[in-house]
N, C-alpha and C. Protein backbone atom coordinates (compact mmCIF):
# COMPACT_ATOMS: atom_id res chain seq x y z
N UNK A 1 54.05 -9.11 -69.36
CA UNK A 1 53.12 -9.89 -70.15
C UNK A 1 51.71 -9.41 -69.79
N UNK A 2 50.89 -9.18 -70.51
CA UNK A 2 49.54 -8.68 -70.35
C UNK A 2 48.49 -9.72 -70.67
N UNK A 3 47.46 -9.62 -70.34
CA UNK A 3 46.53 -10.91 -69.65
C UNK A 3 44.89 -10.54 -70.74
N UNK A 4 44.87 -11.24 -71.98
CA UNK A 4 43.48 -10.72 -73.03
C UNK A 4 42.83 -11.47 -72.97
N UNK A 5 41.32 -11.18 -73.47
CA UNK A 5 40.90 -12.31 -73.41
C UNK A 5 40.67 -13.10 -74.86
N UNK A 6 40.05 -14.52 -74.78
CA UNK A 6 39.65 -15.16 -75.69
C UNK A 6 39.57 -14.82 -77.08
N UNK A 7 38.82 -13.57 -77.02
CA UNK A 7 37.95 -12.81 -78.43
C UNK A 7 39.26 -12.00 -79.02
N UNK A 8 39.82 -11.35 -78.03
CA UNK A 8 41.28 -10.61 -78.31
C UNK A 8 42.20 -11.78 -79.01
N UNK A 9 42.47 -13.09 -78.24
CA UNK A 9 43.54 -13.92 -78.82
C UNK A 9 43.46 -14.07 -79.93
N UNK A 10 42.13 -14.37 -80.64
CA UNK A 10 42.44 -14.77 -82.00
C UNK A 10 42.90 -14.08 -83.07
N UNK A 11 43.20 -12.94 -82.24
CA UNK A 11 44.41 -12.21 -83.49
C UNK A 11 45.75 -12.13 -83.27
N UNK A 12 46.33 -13.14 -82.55
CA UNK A 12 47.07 -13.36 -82.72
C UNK A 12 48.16 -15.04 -82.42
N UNK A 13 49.27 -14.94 -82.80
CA UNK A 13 49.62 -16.37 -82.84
C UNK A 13 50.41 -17.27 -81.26
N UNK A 14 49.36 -18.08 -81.21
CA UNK A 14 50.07 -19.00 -80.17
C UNK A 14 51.22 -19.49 -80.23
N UNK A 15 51.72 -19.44 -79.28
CA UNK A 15 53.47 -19.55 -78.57
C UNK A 15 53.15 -21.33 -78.76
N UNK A 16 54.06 -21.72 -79.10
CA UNK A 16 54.35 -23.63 -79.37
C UNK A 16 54.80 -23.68 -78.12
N UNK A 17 54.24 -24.56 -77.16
CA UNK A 17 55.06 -24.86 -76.03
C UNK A 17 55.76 -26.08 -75.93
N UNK A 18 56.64 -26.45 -76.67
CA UNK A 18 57.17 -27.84 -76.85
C UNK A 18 58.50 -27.67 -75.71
N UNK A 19 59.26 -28.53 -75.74
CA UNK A 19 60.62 -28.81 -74.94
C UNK A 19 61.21 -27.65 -75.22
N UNK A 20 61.56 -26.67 -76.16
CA UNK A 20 62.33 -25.99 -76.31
C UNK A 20 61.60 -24.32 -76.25
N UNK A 21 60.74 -23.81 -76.16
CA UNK A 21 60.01 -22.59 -76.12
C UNK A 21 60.35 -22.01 -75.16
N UNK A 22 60.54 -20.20 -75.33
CA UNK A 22 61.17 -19.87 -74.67
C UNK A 22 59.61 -18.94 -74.34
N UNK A 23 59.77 -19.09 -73.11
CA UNK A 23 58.06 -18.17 -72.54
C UNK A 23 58.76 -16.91 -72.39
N UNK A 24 59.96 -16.54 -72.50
CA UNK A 24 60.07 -14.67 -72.62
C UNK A 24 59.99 -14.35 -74.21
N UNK A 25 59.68 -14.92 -75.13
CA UNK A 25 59.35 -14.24 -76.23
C UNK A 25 57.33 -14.14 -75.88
N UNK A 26 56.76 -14.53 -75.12
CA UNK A 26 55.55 -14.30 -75.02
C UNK A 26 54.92 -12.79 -74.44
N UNK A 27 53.89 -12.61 -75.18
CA UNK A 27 53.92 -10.75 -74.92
C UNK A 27 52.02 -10.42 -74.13
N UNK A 28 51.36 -12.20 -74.53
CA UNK A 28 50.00 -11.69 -74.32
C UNK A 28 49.67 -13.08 -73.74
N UNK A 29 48.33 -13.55 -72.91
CA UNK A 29 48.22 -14.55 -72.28
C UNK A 29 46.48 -14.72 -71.94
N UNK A 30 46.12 -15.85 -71.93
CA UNK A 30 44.79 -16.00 -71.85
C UNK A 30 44.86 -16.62 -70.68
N UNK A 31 43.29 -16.90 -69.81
CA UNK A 31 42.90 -18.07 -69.26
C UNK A 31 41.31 -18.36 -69.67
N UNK A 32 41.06 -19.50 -69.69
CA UNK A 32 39.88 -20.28 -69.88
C UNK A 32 39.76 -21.51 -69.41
N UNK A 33 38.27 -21.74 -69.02
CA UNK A 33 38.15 -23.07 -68.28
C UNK A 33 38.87 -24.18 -68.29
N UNK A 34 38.77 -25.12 -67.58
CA UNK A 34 39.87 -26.39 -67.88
C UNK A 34 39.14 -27.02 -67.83
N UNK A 35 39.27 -27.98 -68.66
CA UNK A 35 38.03 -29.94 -68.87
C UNK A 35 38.37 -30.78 -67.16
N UNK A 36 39.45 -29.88 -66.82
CA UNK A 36 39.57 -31.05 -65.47
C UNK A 36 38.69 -30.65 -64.43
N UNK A 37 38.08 -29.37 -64.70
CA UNK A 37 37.19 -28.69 -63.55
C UNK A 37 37.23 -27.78 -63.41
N UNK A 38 36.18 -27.13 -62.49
CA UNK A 38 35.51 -25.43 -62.66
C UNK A 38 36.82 -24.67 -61.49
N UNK A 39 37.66 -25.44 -61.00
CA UNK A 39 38.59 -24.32 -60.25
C UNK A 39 39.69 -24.84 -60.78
N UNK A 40 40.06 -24.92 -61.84
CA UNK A 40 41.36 -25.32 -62.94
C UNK A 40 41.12 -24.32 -64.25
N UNK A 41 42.18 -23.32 -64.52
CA UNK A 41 42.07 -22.63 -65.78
C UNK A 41 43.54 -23.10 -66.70
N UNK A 42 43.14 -23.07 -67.70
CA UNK A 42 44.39 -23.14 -68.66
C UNK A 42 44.82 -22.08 -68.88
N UNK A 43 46.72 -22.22 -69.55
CA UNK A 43 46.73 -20.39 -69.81
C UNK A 43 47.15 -21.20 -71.19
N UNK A 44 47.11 -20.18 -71.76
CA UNK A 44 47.45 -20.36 -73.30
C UNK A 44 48.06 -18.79 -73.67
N UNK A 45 49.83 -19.14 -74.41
CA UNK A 45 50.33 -17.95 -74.33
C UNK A 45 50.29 -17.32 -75.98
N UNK A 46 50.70 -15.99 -75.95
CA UNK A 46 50.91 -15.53 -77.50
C UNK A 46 51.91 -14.62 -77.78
N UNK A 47 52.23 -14.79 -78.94
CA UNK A 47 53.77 -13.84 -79.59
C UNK A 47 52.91 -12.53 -79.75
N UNK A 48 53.73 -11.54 -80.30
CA UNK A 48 52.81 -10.40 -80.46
C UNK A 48 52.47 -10.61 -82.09
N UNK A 49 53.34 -11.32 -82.95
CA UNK A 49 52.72 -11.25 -83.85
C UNK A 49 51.53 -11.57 -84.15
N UNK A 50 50.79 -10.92 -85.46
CA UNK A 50 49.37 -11.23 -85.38
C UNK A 50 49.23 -12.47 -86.93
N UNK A 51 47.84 -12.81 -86.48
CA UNK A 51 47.77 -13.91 -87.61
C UNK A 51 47.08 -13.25 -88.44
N UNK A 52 47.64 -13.89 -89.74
CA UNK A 52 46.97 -12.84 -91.33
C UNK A 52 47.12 -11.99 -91.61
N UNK A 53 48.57 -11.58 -90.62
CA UNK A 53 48.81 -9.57 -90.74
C UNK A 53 49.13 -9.90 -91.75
N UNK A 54 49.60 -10.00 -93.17
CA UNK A 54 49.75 -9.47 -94.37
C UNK A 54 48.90 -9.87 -95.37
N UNK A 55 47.60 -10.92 -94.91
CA UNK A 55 46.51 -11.28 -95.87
C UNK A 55 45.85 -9.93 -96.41
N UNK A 56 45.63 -9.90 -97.73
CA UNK A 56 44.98 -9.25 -98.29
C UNK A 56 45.61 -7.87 -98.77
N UNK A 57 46.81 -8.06 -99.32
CA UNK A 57 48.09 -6.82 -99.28
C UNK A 57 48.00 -7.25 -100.89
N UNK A 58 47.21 -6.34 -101.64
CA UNK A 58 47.06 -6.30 -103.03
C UNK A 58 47.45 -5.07 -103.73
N UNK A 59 48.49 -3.95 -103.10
CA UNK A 59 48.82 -2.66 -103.82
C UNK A 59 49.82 -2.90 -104.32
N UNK A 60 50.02 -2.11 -105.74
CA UNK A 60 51.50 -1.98 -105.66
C UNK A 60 52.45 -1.80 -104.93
N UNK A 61 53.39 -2.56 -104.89
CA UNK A 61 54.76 -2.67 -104.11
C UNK A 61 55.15 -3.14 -103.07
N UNK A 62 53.98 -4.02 -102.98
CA UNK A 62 53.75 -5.08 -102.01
C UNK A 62 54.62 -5.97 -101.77
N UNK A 63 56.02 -6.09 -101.13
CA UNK A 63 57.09 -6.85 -101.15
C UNK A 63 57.71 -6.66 -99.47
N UNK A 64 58.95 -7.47 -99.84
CA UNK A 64 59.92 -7.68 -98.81
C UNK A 64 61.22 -6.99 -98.70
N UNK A 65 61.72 -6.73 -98.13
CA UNK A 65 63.17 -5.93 -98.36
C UNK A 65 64.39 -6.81 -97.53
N UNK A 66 65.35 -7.40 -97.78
CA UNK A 66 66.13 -8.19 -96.67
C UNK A 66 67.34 -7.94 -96.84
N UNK A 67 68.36 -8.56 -95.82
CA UNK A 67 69.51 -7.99 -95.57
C UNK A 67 69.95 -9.75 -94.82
N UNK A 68 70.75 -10.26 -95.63
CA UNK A 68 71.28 -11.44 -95.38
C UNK A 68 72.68 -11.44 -94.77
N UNK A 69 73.03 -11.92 -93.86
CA UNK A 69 74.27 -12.52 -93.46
C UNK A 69 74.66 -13.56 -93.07
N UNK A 70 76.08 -14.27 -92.94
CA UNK A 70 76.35 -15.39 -93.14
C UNK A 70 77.46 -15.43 -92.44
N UNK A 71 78.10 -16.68 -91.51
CA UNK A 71 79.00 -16.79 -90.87
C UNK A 71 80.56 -17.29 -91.45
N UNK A 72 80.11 -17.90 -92.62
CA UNK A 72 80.97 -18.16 -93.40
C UNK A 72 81.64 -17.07 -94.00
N UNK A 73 80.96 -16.00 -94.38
CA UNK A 73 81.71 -14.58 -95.21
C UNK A 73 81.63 -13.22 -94.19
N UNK A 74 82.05 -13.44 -92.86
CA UNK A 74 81.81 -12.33 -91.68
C UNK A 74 82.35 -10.53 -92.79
N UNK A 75 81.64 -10.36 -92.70
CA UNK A 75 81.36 -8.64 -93.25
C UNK A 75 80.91 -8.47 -94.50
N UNK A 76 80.34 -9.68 -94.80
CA UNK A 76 79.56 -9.34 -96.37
C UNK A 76 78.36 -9.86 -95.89
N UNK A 77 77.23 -8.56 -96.70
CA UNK A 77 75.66 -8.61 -96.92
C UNK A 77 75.29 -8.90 -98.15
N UNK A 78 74.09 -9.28 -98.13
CA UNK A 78 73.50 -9.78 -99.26
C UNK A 78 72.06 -8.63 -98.96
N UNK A 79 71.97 -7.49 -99.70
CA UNK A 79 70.65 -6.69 -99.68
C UNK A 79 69.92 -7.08 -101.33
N UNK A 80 68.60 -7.12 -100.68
CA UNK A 80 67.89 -7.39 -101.98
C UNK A 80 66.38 -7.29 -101.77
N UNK A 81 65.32 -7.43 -102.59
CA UNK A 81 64.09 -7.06 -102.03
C UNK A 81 63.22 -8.57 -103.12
N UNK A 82 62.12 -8.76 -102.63
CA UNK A 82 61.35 -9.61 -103.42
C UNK A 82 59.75 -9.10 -103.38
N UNK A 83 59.05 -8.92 -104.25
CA UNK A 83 57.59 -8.65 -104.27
C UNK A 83 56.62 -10.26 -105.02
């Protein structure tokens, strides 16, 4: 896990830390002050994905390509694409 700062994070998306989050999908990590005091830092973690990576994707052929499977029909795919 590699350690960015602040200005770096905001490109990308914070890890939900609820009951169930798994901190090995986390790839990047901040610290910044804490409201409880000047020798308390928070960490705040992040996925590698980035936020808005596909805002502003106006060319032709601008789509998705997928490959579906299902447990109910073990060895059948569903390939198909959507733009």
């Amino acid at each position: 896990m590699q350690r960015i700062t602040i200005q770096e994070a905001e490109h990308f998306v914070p890890l939900d830390l609820d009951e169930h989050a798994d901190i090995t999908k986390a790839r990047y990590f901040t610290l910044s002050p804490s409201k409880r005091g000047p020798e308390w830092e928070d960490v705040t973690y992040y996925l590698h994905r980035r936020v808005n990576q596909y805002e502003g994707r106006l060319q032709d052929g601008d789509g998705w390509v997928y490959i579906l499977a299902t447990p109910s029909q073990p060895g059948m795919y569903k390939m198909g694409y959507t733009d």
